[in-house]
C-alpha atoms as a PDB file:
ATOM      1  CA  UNK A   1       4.668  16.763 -52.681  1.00  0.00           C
ATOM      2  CA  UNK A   2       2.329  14.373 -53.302  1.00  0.00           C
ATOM      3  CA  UNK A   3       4.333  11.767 -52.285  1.00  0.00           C
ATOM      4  CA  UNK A   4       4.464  13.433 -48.439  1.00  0.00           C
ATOM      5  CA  UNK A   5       0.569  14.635 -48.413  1.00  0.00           C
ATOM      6  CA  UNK A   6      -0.735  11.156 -48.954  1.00  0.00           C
ATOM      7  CA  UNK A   7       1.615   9.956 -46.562  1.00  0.00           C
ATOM      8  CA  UNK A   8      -0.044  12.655 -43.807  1.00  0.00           C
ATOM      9  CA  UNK A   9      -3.343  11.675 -44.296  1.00  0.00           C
ATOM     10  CA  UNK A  10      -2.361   8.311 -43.870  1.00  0.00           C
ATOM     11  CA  UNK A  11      -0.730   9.157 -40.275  1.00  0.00           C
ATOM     12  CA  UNK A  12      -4.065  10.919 -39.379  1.00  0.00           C
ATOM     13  CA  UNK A  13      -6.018   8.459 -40.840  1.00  0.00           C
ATOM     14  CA  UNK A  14      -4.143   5.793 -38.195  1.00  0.00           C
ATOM     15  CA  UNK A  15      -4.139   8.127 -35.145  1.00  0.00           C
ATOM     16  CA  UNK A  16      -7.835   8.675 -35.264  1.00  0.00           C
ATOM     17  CA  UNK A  17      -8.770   4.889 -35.464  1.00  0.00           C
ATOM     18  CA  UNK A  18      -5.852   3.661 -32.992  1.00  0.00           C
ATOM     19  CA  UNK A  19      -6.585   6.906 -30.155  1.00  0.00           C
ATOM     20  CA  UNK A  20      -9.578   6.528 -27.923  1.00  0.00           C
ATOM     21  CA  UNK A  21     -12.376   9.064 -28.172  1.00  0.00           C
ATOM     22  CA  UNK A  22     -12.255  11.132 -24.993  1.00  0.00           C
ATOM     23  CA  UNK A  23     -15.782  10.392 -22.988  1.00  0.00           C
ATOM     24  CA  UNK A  24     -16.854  11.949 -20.102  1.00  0.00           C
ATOM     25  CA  UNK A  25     -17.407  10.829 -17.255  1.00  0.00           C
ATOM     26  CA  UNK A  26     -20.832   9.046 -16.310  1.00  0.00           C
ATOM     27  CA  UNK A  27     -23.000  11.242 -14.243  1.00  0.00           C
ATOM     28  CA  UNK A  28     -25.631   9.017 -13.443  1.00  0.00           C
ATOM     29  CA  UNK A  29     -25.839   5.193 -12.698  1.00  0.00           C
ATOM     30  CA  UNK A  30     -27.625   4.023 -15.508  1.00  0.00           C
ATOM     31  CA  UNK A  31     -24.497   5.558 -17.170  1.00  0.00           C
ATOM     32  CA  UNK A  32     -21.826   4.062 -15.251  1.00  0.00           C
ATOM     33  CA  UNK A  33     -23.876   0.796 -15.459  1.00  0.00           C
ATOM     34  CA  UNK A  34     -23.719   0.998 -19.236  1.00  0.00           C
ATOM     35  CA  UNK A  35     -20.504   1.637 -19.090  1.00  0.00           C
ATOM     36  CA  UNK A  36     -19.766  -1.200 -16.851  1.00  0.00           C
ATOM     37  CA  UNK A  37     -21.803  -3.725 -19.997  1.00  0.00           C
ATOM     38  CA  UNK A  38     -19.637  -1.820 -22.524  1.00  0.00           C
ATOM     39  CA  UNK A  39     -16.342  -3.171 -20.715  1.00  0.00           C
ATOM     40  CA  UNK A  40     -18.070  -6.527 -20.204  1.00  0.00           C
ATOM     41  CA  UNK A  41     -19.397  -6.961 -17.095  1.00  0.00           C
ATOM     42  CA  UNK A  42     -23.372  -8.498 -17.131  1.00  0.00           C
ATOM     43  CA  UNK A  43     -26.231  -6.575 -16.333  1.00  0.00           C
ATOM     44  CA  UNK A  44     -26.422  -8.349 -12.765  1.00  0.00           C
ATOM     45  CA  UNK A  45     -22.577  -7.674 -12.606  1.00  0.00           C
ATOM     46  CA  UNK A  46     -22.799  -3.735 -13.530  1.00  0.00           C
ATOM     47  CA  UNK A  47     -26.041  -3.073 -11.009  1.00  0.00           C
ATOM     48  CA  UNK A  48     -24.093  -4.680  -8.124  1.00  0.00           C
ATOM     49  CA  UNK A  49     -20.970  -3.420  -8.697  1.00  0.00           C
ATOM     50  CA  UNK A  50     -22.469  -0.039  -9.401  1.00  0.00           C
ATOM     51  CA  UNK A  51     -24.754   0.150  -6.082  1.00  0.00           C
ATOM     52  CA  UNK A  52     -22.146  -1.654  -3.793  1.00  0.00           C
ATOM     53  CA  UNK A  53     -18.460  -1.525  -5.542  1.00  0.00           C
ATOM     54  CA  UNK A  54     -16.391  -3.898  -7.325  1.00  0.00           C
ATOM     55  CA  UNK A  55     -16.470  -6.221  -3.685  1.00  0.00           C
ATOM     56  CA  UNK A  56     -20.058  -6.931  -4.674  1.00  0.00           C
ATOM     57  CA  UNK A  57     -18.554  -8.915  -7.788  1.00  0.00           C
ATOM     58  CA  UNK A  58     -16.403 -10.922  -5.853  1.00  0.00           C
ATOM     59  CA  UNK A  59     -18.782 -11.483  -2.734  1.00  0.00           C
ATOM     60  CA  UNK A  60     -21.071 -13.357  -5.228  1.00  0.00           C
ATOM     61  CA  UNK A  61     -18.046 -15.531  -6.183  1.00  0.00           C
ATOM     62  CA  UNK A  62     -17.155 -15.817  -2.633  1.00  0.00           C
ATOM     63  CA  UNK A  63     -21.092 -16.850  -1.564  1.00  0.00           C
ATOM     64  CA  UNK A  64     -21.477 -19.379  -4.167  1.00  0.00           C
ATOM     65  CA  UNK A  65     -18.184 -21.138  -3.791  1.00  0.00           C
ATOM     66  CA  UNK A  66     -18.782 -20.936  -0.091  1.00  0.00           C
ATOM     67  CA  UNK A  67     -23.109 -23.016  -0.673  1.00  0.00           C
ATOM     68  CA  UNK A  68     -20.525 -25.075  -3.312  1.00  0.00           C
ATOM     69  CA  UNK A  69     -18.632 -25.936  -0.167  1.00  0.00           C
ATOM     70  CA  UNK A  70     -21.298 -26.868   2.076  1.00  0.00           C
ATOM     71  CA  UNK A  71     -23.074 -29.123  -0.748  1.00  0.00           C
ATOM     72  CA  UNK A  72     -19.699 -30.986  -1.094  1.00  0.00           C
ATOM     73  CA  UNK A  73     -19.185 -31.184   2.835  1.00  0.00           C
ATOM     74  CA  UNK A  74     -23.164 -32.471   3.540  1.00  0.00           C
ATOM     75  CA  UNK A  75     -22.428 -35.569   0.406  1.00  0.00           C
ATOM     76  CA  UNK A  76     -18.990 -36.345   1.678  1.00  0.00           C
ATOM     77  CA  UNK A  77     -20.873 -36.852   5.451  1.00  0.00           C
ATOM     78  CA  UNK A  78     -23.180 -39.079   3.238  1.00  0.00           C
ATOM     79  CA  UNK A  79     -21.357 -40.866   1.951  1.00  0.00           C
ATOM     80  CA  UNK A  80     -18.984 -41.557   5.018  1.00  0.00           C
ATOM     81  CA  UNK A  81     -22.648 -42.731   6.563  1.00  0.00           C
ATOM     82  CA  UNK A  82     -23.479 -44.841   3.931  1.00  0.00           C
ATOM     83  CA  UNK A  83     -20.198 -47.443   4.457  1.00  0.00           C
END
């Protein structure tokens, strides 16, 4: 009997650590914005994302491959100038 108790509290012992702890849901901002840091997101990330959606995320990829584009497009003209 032993034997099978010990082998019990080791089965409990893993499904406490392995399950997730059931959280509720955020009801305010600053919550969801914490838990937006808490899944990895920045600061700047979580605020945007949690005022205007996960598209604000990828707009600020979009917008600063899109001044990356025009910096690349004004030296290129340069540089065609320059011959």
């Amino acid at each position: 009997m032993t034997g099978t108790t010990h082998a019990n509290d080791t089965t409990a012992l893993l499904v406490a650590t392995v399950a997730p702890v059931a959280k509720s849901k955020p009801t305010t901002i600053r919550e969801f914005e914490r838990a937006l840091r808490e899944l990895g997101y920045s600061q700047r990330e979580s605020a945007s994302i949690a005022k205007n959606g996960f598209k604000a995320v990828s707009n600020v990829d979009a917008e600063e491959l899109s001044e990356l584009a025009d910096l690349i497009a004004q030296n290129t003209s340069l540089l065609k100038d320059f011959k």
